[in-house]
C-alpha atoms as a PDB file:
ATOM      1  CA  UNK A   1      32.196  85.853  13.294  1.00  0.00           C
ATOM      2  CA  UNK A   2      35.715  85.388  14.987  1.00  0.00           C
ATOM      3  CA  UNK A   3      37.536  88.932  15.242  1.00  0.00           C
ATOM      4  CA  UNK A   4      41.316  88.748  13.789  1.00  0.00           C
ATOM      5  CA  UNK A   5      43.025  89.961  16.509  1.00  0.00           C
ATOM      6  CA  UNK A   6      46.015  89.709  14.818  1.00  0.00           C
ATOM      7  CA  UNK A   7      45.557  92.354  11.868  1.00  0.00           C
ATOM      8  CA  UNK A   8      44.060  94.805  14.244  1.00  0.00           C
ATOM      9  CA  UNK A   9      45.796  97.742  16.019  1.00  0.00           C
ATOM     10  CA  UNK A  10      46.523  97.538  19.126  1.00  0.00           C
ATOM     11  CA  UNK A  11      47.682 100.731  21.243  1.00  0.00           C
ATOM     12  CA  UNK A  12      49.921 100.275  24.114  1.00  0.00           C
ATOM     13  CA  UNK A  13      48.698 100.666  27.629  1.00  0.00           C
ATOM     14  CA  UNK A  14      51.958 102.208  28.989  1.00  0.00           C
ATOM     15  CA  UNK A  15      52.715 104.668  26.531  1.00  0.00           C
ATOM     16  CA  UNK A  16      49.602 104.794  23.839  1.00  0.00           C
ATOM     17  CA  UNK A  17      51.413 104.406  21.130  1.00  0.00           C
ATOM     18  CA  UNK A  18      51.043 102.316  18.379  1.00  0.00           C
ATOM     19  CA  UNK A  19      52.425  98.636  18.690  1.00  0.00           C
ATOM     20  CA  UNK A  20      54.333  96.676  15.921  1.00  0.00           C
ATOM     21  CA  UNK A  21      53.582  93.045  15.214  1.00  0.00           C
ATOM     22  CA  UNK A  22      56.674  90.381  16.300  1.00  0.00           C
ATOM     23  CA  UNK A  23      57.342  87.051  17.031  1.00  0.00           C
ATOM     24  CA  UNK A  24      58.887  86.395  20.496  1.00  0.00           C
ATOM     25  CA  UNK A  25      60.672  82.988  21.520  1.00  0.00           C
ATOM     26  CA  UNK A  26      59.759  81.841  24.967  1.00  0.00           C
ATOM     27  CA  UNK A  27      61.331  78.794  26.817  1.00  0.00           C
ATOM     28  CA  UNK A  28      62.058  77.649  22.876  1.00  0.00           C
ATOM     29  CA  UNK A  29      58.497  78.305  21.707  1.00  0.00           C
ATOM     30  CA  UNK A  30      57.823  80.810  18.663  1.00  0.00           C
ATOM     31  CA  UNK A  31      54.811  82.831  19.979  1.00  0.00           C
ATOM     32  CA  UNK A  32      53.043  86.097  18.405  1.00  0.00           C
ATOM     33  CA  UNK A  33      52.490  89.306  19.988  1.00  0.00           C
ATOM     34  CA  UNK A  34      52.867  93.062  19.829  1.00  0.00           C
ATOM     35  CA  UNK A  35      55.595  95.176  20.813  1.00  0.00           C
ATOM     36  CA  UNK A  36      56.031  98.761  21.177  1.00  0.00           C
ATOM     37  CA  UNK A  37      59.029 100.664  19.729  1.00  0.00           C
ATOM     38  CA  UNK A  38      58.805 103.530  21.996  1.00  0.00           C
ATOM     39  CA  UNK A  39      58.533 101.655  26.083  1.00  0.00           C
ATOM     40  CA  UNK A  40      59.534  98.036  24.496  1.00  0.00           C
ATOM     41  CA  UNK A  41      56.346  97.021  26.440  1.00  0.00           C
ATOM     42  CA  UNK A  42      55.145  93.643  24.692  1.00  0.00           C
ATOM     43  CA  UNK A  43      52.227  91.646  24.686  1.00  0.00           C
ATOM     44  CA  UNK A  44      51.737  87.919  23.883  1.00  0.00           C
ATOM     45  CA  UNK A  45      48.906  86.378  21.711  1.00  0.00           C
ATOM     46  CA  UNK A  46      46.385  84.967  23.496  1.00  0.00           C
ATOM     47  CA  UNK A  47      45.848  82.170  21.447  1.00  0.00           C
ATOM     48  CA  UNK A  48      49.545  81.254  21.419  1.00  0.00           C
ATOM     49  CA  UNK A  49      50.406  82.526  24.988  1.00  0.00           C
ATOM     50  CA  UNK A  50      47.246  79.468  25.908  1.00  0.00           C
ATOM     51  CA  UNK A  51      49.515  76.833  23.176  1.00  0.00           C
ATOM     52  CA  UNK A  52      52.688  77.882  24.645  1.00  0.00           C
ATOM     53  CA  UNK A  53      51.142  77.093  28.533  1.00  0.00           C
ATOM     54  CA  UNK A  54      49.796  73.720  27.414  1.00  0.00           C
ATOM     55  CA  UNK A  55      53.359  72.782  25.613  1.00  0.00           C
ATOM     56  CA  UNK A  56      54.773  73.589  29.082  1.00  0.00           C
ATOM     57  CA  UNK A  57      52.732  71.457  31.254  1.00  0.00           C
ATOM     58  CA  UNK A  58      53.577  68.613  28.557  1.00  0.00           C
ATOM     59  CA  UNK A  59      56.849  69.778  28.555  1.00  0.00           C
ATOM     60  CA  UNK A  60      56.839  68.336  32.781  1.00  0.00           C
ATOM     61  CA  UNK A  61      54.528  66.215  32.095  1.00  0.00           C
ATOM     62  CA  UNK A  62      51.003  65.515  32.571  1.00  0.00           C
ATOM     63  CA  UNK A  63      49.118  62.066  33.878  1.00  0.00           C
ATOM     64  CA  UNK A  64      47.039  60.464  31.659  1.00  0.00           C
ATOM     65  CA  UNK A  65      43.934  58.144  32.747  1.00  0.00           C
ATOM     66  CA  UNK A  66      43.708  55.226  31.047  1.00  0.00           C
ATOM     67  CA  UNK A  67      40.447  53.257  31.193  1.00  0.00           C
ATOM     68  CA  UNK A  68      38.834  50.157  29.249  1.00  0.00           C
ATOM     69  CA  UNK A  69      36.492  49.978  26.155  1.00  0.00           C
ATOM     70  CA  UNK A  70      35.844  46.056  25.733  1.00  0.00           C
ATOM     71  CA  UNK A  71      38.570  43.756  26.026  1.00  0.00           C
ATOM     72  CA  UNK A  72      41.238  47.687  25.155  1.00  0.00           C
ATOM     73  CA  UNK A  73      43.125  49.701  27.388  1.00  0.00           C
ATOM     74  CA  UNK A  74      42.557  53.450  26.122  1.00  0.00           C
ATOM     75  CA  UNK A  75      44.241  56.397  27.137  1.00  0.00           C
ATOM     76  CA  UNK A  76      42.064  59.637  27.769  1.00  0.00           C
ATOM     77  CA  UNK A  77      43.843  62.695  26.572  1.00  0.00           C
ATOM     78  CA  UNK A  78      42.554  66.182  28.426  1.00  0.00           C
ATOM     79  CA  UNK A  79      41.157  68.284  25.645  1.00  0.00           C
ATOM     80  CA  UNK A  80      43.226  71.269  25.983  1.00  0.00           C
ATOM     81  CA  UNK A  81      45.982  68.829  24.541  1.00  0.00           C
ATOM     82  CA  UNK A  82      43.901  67.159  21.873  1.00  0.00           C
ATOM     83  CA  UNK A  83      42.897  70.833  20.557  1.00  0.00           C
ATOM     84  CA  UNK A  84      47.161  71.311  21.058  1.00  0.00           C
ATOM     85  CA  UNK A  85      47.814  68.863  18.730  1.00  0.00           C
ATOM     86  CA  UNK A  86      44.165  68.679  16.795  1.00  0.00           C
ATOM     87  CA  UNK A  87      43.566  65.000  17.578  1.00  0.00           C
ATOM     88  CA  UNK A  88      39.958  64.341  17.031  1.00  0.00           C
ATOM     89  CA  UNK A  89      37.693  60.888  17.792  1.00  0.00           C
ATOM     90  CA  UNK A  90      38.703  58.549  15.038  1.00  0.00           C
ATOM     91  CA  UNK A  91      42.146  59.804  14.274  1.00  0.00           C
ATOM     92  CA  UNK A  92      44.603  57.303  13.980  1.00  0.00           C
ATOM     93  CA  UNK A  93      48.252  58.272  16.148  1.00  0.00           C
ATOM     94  CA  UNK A  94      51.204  55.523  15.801  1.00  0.00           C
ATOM     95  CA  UNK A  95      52.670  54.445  19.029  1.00  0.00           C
ATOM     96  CA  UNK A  96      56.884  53.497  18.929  1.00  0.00           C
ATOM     97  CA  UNK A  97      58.853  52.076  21.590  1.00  0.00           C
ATOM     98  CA  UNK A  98      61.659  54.616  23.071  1.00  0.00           C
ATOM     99  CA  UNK A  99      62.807  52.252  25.652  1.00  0.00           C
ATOM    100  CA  UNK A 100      61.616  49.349  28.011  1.00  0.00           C
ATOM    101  CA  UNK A 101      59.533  51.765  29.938  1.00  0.00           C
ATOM    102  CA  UNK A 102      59.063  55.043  27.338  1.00  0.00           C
ATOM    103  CA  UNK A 103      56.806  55.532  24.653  1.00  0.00           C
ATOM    104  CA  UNK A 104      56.326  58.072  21.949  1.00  0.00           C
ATOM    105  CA  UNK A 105      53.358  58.984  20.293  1.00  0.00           C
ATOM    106  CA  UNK A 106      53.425  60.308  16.648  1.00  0.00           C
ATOM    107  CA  UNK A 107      50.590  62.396  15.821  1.00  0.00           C
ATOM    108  CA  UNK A 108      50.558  62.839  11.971  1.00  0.00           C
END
């Protein structure tokens, strides 16, 4: 079973005291964490300090391979995005034109 990091108390290492639950916005990215009221000392989520690293790779972008299944192109996403954006085999994601040379995926 999956401890919930979240709901459980968490002491800070600077000061011991007792940290408060917060949200924090990083480079435009709401991410969880702890903070302490006494030292201000704060600490990030893991799980959304590891979403908030993959959204800034995308953010500079990141090559894609694209490969061939039959007579298709496909595009191989790494899986640290599909988990990003919970694409799984199967899923259907609609592709628009943005310009000439630009496309945009739309996950729904």
């Amino acid at each position: 079973m999956k401890r919930d990091i979240w709901n459980a108390v968490h002491k800070c290492t600077k000061c011991n005291e007792v940290m408060k639950k917060n949200v924090f916005m990083v480079g435009g990215v709401s991410v969880r964490g702890w903070e302490c009221h006494k030292c201000r000392e704060s600490v990030l989520h893991p799980e959304d300090a590891q979403k908030m690293f993959v959204f800034n790779k995308l953010r500079k972008g990141l090559s894609v391979k694209v490969g061939e299944l039959g007579k298709n192109l496909i595009m191989r996403f790494p899986k640290e995005v599909a988990e990003f954006y919970k694409i799984s085999k199967g899923e259907e994601i609609k592709l628009k034109a943005d310009s000439f040379n630009k496309i945009e995926l739309d996950i729904a």
